[in-house]
Protein backbone atom coordinates (compact mmCIF):
# COMPACT_ATOMS: atom_id res chain seq x y z
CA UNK A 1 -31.85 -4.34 -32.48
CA UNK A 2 -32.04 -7.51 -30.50
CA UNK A 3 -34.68 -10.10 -29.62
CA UNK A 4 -36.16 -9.72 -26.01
CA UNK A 5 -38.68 -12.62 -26.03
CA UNK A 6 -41.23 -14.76 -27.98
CA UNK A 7 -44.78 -14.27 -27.48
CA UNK A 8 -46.25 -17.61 -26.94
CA UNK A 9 -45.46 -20.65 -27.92
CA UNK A 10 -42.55 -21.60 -29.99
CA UNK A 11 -43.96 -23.19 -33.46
CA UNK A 12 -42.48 -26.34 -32.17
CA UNK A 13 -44.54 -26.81 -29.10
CA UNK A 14 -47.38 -25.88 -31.23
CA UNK A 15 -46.89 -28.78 -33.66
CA UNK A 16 -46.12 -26.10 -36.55
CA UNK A 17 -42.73 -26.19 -37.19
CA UNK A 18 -41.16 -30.05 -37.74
CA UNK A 19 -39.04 -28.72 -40.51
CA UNK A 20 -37.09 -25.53 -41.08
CA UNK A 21 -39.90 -24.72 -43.09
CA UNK A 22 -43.48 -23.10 -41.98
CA UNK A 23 -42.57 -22.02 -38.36
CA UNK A 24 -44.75 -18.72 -37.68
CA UNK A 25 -43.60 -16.77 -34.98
CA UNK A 26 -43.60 -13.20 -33.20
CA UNK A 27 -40.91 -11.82 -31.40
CA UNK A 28 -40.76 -8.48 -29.30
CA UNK A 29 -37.75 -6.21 -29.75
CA UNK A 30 -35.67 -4.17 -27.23
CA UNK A 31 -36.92 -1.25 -29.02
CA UNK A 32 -40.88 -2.28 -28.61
CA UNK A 33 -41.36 -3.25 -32.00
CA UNK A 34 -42.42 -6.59 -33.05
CA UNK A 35 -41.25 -9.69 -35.46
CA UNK A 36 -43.89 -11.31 -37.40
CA UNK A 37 -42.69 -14.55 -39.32
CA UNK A 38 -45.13 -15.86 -41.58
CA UNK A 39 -45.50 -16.53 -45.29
CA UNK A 40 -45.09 -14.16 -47.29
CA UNK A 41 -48.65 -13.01 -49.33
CA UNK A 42 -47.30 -9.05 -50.51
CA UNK A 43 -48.36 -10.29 -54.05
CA UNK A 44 -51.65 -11.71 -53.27
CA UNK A 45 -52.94 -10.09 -50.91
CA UNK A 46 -51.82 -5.94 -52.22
CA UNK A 47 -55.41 -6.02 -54.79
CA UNK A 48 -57.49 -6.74 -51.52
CA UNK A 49 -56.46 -3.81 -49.41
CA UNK A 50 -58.58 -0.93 -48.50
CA UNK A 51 -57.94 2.30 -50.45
CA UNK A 52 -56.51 3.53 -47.15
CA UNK A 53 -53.73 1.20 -47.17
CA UNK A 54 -51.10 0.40 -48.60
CA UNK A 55 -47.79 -1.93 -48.57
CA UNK A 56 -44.58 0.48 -48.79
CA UNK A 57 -41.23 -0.93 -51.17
CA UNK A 58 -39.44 -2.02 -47.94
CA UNK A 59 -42.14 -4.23 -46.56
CA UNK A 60 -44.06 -7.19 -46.63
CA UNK A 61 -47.63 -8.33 -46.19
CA UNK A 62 -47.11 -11.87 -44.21
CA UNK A 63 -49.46 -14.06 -42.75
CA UNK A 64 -49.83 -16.43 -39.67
CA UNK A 65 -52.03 -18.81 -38.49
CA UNK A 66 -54.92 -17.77 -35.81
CA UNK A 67 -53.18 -20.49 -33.52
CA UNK A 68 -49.89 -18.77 -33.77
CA UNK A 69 -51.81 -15.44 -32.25
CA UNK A 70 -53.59 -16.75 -29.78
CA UNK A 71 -51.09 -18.53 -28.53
CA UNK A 72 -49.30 -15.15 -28.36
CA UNK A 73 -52.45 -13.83 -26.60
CA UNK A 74 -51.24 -13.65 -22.82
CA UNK A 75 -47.88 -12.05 -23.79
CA UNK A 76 -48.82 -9.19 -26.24
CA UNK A 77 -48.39 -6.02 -23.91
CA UNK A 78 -51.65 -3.16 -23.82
CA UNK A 79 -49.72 -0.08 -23.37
């Protein structure tokens, strides 16, 4: 598994990241999947899904800011 590229902006240019602390991010993988850094909200946010989904033991519920994904607009492939 390695990192292929960042879609968007880095959280730097985007005035999010001035620390080593709070720097959302996606990255695409050579294997087509995608890195999502964000905060993690599992805990607070696992009452508020649908009945049709659900958050499995090996993963996480994280969240991003809007700006983080439209900055990654341009980049994020259709196919």
């Amino acid at each position: 598994m390695q990192i292929e590229r960042r879609l968007g902006m880095s959280p730097r240019a985007r005035n999010q990241c001035l620390s080593e602390a709070n720097c959302p991010d996606i990255f695409e993988l050579s294997d087509g999947r995608f890195v999502i850094i964000g905060d993690d909200i599992t805990a607070d946010i696992r009452s508020e899904l649908p009945e049709d989904a659900g958050i499995g033991p090996n993963e996480r519920a994280v969240v991003i800011t809007r700006e983080t994904l439209t900055a990654a607009r341009q980049d994020i492939p259709f196919s």
